[in-house]
Protein backbone atom coordinates (compact mmCIF):
# COMPACT_ATOMS: atom_id res chain seq x y z
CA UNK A 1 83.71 43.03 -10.01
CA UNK A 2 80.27 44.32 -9.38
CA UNK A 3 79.95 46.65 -6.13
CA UNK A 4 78.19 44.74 -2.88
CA UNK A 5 75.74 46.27 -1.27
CA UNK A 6 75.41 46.10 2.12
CA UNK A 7 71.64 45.63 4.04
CA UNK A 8 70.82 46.63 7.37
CA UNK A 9 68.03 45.88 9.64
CA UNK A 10 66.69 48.15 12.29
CA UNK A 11 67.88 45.70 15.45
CA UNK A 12 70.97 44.72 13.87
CA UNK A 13 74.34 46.00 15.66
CA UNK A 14 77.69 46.93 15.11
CA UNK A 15 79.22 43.70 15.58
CA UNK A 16 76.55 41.98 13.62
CA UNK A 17 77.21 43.74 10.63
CA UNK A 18 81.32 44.16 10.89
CA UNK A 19 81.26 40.16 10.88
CA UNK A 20 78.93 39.74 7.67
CA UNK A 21 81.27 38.01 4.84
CA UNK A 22 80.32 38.34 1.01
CA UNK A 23 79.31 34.56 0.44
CA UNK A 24 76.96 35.43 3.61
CA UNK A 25 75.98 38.50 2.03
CA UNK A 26 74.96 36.76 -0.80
CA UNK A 27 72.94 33.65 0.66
CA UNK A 28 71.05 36.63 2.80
CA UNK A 29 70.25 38.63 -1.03
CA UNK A 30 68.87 35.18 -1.81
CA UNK A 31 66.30 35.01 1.46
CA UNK A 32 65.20 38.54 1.25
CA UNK A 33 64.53 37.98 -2.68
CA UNK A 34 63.04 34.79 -1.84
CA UNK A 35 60.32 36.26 1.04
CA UNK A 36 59.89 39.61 -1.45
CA UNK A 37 58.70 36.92 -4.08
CA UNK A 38 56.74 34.92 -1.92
CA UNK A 39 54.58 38.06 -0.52
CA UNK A 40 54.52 39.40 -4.26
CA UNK A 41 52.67 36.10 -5.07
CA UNK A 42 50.24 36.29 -2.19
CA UNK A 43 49.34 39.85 -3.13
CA UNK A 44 48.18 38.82 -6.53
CA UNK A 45 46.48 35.87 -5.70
CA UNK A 46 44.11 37.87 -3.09
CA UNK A 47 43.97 40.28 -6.32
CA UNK A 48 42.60 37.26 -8.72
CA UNK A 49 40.67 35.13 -6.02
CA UNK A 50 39.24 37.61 -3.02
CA UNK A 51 36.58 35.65 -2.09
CA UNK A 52 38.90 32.91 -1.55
CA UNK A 53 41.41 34.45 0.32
CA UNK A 54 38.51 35.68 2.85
CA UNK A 55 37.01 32.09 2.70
CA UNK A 56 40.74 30.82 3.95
CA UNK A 57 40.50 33.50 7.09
CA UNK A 58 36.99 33.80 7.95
CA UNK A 59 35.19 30.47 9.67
CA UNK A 60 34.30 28.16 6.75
CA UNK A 61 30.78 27.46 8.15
CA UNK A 62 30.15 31.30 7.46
CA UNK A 63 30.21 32.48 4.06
CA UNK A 64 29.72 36.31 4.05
CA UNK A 65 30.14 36.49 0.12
CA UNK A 66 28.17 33.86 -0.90
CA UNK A 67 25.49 35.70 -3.70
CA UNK A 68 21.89 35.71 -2.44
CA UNK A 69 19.79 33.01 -4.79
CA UNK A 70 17.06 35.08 -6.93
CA UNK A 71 15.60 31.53 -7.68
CA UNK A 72 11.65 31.06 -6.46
CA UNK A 73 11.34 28.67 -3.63
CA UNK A 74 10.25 25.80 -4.73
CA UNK A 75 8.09 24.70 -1.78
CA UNK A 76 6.61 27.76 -1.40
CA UNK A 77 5.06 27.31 -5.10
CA UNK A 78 4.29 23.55 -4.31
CA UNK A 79 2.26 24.12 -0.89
CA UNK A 80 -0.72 25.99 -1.52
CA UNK A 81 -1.96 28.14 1.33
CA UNK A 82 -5.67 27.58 3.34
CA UNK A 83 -7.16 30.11 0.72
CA UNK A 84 -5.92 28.53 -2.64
CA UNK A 85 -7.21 25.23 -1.41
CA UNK A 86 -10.63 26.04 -0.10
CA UNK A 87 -10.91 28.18 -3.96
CA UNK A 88 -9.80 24.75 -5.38
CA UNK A 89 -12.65 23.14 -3.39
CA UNK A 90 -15.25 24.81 -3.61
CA UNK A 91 -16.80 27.41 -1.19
CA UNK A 92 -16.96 26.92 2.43
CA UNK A 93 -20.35 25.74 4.27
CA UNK A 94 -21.51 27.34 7.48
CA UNK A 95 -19.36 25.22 9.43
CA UNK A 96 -16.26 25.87 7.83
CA UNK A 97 -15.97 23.12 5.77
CA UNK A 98 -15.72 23.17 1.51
CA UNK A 99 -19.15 22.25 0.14
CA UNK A 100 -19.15 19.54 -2.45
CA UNK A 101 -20.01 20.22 -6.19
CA UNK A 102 -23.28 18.27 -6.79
CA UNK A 103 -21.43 16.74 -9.94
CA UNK A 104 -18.52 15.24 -7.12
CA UNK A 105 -21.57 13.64 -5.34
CA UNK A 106 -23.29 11.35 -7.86
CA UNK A 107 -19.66 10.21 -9.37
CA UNK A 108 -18.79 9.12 -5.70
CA UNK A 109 -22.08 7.17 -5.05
CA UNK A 110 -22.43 5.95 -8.97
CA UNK A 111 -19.01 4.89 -8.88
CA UNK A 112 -19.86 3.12 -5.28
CA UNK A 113 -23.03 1.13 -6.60
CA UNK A 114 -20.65 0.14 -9.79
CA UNK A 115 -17.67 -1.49 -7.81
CA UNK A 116 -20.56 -2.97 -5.66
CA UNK A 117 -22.23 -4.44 -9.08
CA UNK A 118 -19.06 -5.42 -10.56
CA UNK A 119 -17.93 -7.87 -6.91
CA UNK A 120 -21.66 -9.03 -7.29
CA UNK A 121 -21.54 -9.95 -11.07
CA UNK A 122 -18.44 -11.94 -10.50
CA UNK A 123 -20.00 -13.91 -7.54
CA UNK A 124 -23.55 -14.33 -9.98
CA UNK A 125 -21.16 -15.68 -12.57
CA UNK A 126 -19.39 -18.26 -10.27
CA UNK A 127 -22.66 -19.26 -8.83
CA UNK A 128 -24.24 -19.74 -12.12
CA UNK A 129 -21.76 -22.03 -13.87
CA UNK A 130 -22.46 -25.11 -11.27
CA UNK A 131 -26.19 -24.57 -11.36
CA UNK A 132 -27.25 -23.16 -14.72
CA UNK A 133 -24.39 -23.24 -17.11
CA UNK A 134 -23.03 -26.53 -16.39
CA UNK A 135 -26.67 -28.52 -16.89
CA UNK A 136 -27.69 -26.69 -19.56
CA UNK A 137 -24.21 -27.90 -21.77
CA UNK A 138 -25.02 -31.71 -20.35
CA UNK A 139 -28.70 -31.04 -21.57
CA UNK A 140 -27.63 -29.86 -24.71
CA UNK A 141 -25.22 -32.62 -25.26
CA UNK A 142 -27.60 -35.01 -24.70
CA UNK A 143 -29.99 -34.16 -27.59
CA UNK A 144 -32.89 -34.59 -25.87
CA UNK A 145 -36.01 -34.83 -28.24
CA UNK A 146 -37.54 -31.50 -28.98
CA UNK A 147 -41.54 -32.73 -28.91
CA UNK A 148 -43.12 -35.15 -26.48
CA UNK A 149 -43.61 -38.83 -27.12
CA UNK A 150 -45.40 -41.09 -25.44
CA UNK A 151 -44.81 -42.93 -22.31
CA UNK A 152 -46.53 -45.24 -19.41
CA UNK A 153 -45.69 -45.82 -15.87
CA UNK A 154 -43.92 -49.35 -15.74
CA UNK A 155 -42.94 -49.26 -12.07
CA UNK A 156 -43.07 -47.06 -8.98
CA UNK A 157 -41.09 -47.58 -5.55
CA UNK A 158 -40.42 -45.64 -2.89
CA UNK A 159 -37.46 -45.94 -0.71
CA UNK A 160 -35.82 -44.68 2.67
CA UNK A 161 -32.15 -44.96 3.64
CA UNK A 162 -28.85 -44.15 0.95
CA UNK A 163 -28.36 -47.81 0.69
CA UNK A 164 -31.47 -47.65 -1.55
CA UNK A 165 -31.68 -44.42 -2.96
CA UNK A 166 -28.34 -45.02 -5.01
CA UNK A 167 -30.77 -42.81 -7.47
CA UNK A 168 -34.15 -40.55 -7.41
CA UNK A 169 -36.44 -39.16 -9.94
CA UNK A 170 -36.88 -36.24 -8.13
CA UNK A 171 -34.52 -34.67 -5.40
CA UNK A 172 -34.87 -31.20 -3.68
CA UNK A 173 -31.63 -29.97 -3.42
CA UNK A 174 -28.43 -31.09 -6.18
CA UNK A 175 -25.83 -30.91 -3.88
CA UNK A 176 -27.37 -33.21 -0.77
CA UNK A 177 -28.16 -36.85 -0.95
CA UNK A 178 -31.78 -38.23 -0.63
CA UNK A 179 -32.18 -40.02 2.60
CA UNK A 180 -35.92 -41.00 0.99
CA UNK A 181 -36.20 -41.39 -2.82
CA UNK A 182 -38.82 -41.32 -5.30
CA UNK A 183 -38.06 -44.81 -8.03
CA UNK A 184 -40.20 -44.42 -10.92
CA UNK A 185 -39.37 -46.29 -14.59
CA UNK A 186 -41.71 -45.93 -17.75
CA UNK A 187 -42.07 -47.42 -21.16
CA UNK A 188 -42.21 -44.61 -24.24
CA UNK A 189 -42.72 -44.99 -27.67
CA UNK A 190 -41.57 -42.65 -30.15
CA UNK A 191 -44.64 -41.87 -31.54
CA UNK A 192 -45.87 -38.13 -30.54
CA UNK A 193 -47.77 -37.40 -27.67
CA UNK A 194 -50.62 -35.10 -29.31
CA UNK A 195 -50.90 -38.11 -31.89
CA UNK A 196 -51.24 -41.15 -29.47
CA UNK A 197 -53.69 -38.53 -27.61
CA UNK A 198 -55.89 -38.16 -30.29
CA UNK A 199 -55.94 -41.46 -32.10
CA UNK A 200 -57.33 -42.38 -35.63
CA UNK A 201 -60.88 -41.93 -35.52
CA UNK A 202 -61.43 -40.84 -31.86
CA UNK A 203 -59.61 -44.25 -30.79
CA UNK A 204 -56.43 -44.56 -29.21
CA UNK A 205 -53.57 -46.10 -31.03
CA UNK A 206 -52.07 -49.63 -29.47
CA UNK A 207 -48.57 -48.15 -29.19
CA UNK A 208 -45.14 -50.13 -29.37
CA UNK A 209 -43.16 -49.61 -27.18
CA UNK A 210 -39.39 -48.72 -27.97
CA UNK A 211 -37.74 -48.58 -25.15
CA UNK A 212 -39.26 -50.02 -21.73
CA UNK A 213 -38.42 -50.22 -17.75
CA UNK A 214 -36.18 -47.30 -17.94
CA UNK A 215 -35.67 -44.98 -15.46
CA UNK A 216 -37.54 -41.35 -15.13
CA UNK A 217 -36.16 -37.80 -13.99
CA UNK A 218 -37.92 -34.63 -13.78
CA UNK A 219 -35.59 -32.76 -15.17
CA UNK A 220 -32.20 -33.41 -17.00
CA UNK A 221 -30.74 -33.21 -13.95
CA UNK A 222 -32.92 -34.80 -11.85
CA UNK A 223 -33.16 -32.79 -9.17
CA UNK A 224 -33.91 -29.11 -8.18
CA UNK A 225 -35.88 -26.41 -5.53
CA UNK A 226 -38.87 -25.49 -4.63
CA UNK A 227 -41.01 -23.91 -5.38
CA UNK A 228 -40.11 -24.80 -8.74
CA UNK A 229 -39.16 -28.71 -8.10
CA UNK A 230 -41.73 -30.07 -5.31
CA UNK A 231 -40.94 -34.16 -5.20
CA UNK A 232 -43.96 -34.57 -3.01
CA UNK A 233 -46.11 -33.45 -5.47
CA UNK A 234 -44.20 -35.27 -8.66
CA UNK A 235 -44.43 -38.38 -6.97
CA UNK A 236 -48.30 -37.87 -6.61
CA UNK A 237 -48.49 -37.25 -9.41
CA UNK A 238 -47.29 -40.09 -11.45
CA UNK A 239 -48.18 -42.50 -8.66
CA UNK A 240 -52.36 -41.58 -9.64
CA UNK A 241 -51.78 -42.09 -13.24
CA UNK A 242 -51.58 -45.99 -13.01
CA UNK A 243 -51.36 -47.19 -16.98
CA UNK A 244 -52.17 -43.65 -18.54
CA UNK A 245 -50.39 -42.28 -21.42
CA UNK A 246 -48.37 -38.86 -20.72
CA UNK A 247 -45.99 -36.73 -22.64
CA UNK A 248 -42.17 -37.05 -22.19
CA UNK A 249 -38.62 -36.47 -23.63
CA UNK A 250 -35.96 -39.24 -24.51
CA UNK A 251 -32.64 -38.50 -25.24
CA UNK A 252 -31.24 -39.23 -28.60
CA UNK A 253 -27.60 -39.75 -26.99
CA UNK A 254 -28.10 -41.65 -24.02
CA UNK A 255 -31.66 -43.05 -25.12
CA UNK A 256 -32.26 -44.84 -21.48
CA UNK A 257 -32.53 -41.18 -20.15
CA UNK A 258 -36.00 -39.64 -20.23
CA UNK A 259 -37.32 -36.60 -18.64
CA UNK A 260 -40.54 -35.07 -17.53
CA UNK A 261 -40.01 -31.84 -18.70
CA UNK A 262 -37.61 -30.30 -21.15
CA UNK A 263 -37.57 -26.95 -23.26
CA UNK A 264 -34.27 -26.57 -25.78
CA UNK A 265 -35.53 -22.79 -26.54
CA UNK A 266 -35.01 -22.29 -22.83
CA UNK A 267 -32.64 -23.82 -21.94
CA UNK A 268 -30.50 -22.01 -24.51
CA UNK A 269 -31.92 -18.61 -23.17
CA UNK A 270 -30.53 -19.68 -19.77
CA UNK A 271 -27.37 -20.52 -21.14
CA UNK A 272 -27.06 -17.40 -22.97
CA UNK A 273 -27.70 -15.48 -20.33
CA UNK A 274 -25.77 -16.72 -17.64
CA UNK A 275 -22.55 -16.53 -19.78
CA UNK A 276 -23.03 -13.12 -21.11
CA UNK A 277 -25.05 -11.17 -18.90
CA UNK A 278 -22.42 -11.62 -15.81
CA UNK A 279 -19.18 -10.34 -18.08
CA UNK A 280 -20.88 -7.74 -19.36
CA UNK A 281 -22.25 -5.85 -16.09
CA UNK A 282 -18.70 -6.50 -14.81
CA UNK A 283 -17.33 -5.28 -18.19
CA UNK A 284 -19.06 -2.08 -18.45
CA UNK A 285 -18.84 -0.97 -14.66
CA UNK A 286 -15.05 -1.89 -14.65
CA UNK A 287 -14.84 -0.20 -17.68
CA UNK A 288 -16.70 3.20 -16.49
CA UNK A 289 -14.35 3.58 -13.16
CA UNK A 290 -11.38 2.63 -15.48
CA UNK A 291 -11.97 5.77 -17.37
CA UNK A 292 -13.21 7.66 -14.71
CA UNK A 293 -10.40 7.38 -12.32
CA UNK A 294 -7.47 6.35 -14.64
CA UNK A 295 -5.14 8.97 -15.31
CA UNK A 296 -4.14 7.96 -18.95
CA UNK A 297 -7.58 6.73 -20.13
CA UNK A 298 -9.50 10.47 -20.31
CA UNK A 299 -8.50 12.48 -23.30
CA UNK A 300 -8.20 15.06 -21.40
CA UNK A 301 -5.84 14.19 -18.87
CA UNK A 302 -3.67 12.35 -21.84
CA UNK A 303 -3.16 15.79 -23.64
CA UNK A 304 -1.85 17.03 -20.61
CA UNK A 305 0.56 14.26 -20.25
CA UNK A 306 1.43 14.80 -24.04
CA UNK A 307 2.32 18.10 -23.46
CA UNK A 308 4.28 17.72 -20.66
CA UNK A 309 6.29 15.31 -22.55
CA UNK A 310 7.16 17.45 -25.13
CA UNK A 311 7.97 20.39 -22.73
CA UNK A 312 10.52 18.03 -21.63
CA UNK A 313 12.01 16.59 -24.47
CA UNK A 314 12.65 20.63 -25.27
CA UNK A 315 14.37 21.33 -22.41
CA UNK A 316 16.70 18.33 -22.70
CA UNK A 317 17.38 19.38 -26.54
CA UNK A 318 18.41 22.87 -25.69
């Protein structure tokens, strides 16, 4: 039989302890050993974790232990103050305000006048293709003989009203229809100009005729503006001749079509230079702002990027 021990407490009495039993002496060993236990664990655990012991009593908006950060602030870095940005301008004018390098000046204004040439080059080009490009193709197509031949007024009308000017040889103006017309057919022979002119012998040749009562444009399209097409003075023109011979151009496609005036060499120049002239303005001033302005196009600016990259992919690998 081991020997029981009795406990006593400073408020206990007389009575309280005469009436304590040993299976009630026992159950109390088993509290006290119990709370002795408990406060032994709560002692080491403010040993091992003291900052979260004081985090469980003090207010937990308030952290009193919390280590100070020696990180930079990053927005401190980011926003530069007045005096880094006015060194990053330039220096200040007598009213306070950064002077522009003269080197910032002509790439603002050049690259002004080259967006303004590039929005004009693309208008030049649209208006181009209805008046230059498009006849010039039809003129070409129609293989219009490259030398004069011969021809003679056959017929010559005028007429007022668009019931009878269904067409004109002459019209100012392509897009607008003639309210008074200008009807003028000829007969042409294939046989040059120059030698019908000239004759054999200082006598004129008695010409054949191959094609005859056709009708007779001043152009190969028949119309245009002054001062370069003036129908007033075309009509006069061939209305004075009466049965004189004078040069003109047949078509070899359509060979009912003749012309007063026709140059392939030119028309070709017009043709080349409508189609390439308008691209490439708008090509190289595009172009120039491109590089200029975009951030991946200057070398420059691209090594940068580069290096950037590669700072990064080191980080991420170690």
């Amino acid at each position: 039989m081991f020997p029981i021990r009795r406990f006593y407490t400073p408020h206990s009495s007389k009575n309280e302890t005469s009436s304590l039993q040993p299976g009630s002496l026992s159950s109390g060993l088993g509290s006290r050993l119990g709370g002795l236990a408990g406060s032994t664990y709560e002692r080491v655990g403010e040993e091992h974790h003291p900052h979260a012991m004081q985090h469980h009593h003090h207010h937990p908006s308030i952290d009193h232990h919390r280590p100070l950060s020696t990180e930079p602030d990053e927005t401190d870095e980011d926003e530069p103050n007045a005096e880094q940005a006015a060194a990053a301008m330039g220096d200040l004018g007598p009213d306070g305000l950064p002077i522009v390098p003269l080197k910032e000046k002509v790439k603002f204004y050049t690259s002004l006048c080259f967006g303004t040439t590039a929005i004009l080059a693309v208008f030049a080009f649209l208006f181009l293709i209805p008046f230059i490009v498009d006849p010039a193709i039809s003129s070409l197509a129609a293989d219009f003989e490259q030398q004069p031949v011969t021809c003679v007024v056959s017929s010559f009308e005028t007429a007022i009203g668009l019931k009878n000017c269904t067409w004109s040889s002459c019209r100012e103006g392509c897009t607008t229809a003639a309210l008074k017309c200008t009807l003028i057919k000829v007969n042409y022979s294939r046989t040059p100009f120059d030698e019908a002119r000239q004759g054999r012998g200082g006598n004129s040749l008695q010409l054949d005729f191959n094609v005859t009562d056709t009708k007779f444009f001043v152009n190969t399209e028949g119309c245009g503006y002054p001062p370069k097409v003036n129908c007033s003075e075309f009509a006069r023109k061939y209305r004075l001749l009466g049965d004189a011979h004078f040069p003109c151009y047949f078509s070899r496609t359509y060979p009912e079509l003749v012309v007063a005036e026709y140059s392939w060499d030119k028309t070709v120049r017009n043709l080349v230079l409508a189609l390439v002239a308008p691209p490439v303005v708008f090509g190289i001033t595009v172009g120039t702002l491109i590089f200029w302005y975009c951030p991946g196009c200057s070398k420059e600016k691209a090594d940068e990027t580069g290096d950037g990259e590669e700072l990064q992919v080191e980080d991420e690998v170690y």
